[in-house]
Protein backbone atom coordinates (compact mmCIF):
# COMPACT_ATOMS: atom_id res chain seq x y z
CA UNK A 1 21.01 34.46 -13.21
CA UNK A 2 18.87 31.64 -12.09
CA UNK A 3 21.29 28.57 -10.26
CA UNK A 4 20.36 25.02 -11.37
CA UNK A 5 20.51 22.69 -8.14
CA UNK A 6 19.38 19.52 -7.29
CA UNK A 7 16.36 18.56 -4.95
CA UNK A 8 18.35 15.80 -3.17
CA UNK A 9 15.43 15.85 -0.45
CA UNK A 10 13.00 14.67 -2.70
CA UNK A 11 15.31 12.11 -4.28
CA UNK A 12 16.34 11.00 -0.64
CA UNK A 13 12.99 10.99 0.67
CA UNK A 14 11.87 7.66 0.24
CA UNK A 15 13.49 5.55 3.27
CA UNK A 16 12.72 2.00 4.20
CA UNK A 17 8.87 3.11 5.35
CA UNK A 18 7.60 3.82 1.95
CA UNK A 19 8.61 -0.39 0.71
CA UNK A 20 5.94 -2.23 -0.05
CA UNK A 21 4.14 -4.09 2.90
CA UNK A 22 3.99 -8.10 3.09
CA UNK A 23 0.09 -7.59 2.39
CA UNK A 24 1.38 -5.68 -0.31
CA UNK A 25 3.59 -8.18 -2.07
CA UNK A 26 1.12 -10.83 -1.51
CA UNK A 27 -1.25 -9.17 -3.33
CA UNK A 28 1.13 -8.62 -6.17
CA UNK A 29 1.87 -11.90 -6.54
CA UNK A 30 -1.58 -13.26 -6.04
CA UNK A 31 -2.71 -10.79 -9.28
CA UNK A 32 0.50 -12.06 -10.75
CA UNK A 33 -1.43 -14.81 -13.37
CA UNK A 34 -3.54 -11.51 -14.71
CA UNK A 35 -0.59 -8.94 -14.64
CA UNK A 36 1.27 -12.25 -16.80
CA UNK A 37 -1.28 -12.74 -19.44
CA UNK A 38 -2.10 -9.10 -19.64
CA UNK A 39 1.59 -8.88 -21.05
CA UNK A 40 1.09 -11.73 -23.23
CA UNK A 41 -1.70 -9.84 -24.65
CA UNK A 42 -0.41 -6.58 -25.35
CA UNK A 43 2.58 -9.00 -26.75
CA UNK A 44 0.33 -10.27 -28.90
CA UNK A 45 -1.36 -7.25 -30.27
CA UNK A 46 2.28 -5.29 -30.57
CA UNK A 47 2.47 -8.16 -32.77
CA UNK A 48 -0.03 -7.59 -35.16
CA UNK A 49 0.33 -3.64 -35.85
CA UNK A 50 2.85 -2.99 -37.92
CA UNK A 51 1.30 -5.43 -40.41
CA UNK A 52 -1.92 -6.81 -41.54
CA UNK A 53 -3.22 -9.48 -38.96
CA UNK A 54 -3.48 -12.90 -40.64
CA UNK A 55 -4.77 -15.94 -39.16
CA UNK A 56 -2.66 -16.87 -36.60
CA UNK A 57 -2.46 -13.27 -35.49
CA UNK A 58 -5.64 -13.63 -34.79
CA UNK A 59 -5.84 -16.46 -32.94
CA UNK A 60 -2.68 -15.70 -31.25
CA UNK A 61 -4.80 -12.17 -29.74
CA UNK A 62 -7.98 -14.18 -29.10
CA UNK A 63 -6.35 -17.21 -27.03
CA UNK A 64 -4.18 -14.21 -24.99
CA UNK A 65 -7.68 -12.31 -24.27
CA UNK A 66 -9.19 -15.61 -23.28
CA UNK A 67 -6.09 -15.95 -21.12
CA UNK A 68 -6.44 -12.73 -19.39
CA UNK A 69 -10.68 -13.16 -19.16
CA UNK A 70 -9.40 -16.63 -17.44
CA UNK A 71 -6.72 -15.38 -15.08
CA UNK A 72 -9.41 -12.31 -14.10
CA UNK A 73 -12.23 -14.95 -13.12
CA UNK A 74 -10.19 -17.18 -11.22
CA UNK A 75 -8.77 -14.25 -9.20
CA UNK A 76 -12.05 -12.86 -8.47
CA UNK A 77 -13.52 -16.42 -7.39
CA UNK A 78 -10.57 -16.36 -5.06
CA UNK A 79 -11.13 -13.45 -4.02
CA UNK A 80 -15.26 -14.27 -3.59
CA UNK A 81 -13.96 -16.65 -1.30
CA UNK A 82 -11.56 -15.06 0.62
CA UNK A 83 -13.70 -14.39 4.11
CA UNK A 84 -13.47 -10.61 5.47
CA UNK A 85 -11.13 -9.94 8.25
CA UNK A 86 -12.80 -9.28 12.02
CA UNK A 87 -15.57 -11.95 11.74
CA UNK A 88 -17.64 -9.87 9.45
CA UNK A 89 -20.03 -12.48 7.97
């Protein structure tokens, strides 16, 4: 007969080393705007599938994708302009 236990190691493992870093959470929050209107999209087209789109379905998708193209440009101009750390030019 085969005992069922539990794997309390594994469950345990994770101690206050594996949190996130402050670089970490930084960069969560500065992709925050994208992770945002990524939501708002898949709102948006959750929306739509259980019935035929109609106008403002439509529009409602299209203005959430611009939203997301938006929030990805301005984080990657940020980013552009973000200098590299030890003085590489």
């Amino acid at each position: 007969m085969d005992h069922i236990v539990t794997v309390q190691d594994a469950v345990t493992a994770f101690a206050d080393f594996m949190e996130p870093t402050n670089a970490e959470l930084e960069a969560i929050e500065q992709e925050m705007p994208v992770i945002l209107a990524g939501v708002d999209l898949v709102d948006a087209q959750i929306t739509a599938l259980d019935r035929v789109p109609n106008e403002v379905d439509s529009r409602r998708i299209r203005r959430a994708r611009n939203r997301v193209l938006t929030a990805r440009r301005e984080l990657a101009n940020r980013a552009a302009g973000t200098p590299l750390p030890g003085g590489a030019a």
